[in-house]
Protein backbone atom coordinates (compact mmCIF):
# COMPACT_ATOMS: atom_id res chain seq x y z
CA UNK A 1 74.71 115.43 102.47
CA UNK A 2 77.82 113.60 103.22
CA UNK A 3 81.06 115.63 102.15
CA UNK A 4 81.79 112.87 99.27
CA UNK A 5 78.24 113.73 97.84
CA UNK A 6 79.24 117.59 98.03
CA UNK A 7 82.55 116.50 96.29
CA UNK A 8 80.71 114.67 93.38
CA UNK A 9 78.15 118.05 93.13
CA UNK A 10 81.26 120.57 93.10
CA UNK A 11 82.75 118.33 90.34
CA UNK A 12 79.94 117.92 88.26
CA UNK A 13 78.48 121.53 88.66
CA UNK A 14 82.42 122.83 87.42
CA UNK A 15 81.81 120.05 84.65
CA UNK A 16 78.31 121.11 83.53
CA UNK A 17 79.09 125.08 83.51
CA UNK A 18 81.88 123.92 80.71
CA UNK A 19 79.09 121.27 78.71
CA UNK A 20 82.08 118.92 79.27
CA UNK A 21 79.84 115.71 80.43
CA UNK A 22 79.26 115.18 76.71
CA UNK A 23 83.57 113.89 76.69
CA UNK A 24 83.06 111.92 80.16
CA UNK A 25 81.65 109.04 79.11
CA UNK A 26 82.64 105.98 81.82
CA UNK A 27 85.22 104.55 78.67
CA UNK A 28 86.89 108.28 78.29
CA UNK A 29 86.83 108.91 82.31
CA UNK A 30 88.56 105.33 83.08
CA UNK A 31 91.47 106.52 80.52
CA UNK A 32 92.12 109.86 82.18
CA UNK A 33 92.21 108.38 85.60
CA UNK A 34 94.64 106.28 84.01
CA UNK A 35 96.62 108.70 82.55
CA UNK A 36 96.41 111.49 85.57
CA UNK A 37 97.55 107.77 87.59
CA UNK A 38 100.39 108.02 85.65
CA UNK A 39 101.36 111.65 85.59
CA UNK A 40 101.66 110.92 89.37
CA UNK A 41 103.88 108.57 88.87
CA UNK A 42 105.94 110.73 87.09
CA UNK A 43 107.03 113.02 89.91
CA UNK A 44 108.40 109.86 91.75
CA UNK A 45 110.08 108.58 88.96
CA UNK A 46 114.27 108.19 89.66
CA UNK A 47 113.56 109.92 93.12
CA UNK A 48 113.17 108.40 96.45
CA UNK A 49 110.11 109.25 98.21
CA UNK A 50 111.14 112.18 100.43
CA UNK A 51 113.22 113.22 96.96
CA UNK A 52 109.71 113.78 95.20
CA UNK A 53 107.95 115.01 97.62
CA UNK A 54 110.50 117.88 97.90
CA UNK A 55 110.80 118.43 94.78
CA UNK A 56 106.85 117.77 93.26
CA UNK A 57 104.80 118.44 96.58
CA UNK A 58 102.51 120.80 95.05
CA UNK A 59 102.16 119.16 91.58
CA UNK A 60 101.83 115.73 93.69
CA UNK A 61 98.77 116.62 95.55
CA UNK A 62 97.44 118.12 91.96
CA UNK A 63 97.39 115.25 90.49
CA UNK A 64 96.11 113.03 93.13
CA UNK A 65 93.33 115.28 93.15
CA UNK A 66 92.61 115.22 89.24
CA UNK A 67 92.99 110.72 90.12
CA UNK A 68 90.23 111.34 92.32
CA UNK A 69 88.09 114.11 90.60
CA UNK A 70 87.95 111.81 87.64
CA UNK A 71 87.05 108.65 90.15
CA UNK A 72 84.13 110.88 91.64
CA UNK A 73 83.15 111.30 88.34
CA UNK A 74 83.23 107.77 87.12
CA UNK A 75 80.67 106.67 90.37
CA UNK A 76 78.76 109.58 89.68
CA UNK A 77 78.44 108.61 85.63
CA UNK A 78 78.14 104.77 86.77
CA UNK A 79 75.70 105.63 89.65
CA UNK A 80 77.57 104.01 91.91
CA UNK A 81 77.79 104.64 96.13
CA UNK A 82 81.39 105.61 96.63
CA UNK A 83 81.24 104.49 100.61
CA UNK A 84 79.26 101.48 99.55
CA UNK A 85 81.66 100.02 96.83
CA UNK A 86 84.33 101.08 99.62
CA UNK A 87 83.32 99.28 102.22
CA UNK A 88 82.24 96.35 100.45
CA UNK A 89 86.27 96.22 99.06
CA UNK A 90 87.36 96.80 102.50
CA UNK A 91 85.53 93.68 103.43
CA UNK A 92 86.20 91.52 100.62
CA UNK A 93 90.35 92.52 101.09
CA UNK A 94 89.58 91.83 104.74
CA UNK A 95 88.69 88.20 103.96
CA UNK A 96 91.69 87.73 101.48
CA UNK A 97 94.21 89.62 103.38
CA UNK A 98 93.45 88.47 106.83
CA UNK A 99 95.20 90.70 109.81
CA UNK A 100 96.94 87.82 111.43
């Protein structure tokens, strides 16, 4: 199992012990990426990079994690191959965003 899948089986196990999948429909799980998006954002906010990071490191890698926990979960909910829908983006930004 690749370490993504393991991700998306941690996430949904810690989801399923708490009979929270009935909230995380792919509507409700698209808003709180959103919002945890934006709660990142706040801990740059009228700070410089290295200013945020100094002062927000710990709550700055929380909340990236709760972006991605609730992306895992929207594949996973949407059936969708995380590497797959990677790659294919990868390509596709390839072709727009050519390196020379």
């Amino acid at each position: 199992m690749s370490d993504i899948n393991h991700l998306i089986e941690e996430i949904n196990q810690f989801r399923d012990k708490r009979d929270w999948r009935q909230y995380h429909n792919p509507k409700d799980l698209a808003i709180s990426l959103s919002i945890e998006a934006a709660e990142l954002l706040e801990d740059f906010q009228w700070k410089t990079s290295a200013q945020a990071l100094e002062a927000n490191g710990e709550n700055i890698q929380e909340e990236i994690a709760d972006v991605l926990i609730y992306a895992l979960m929207l594949c996973s909910d949407l059936d969708l191959d995380v590497k797959d829908i990677i790659e294919r983006k990868l390509a596709k930004n390839a072709v727009k965003y050519p390196a020379d």
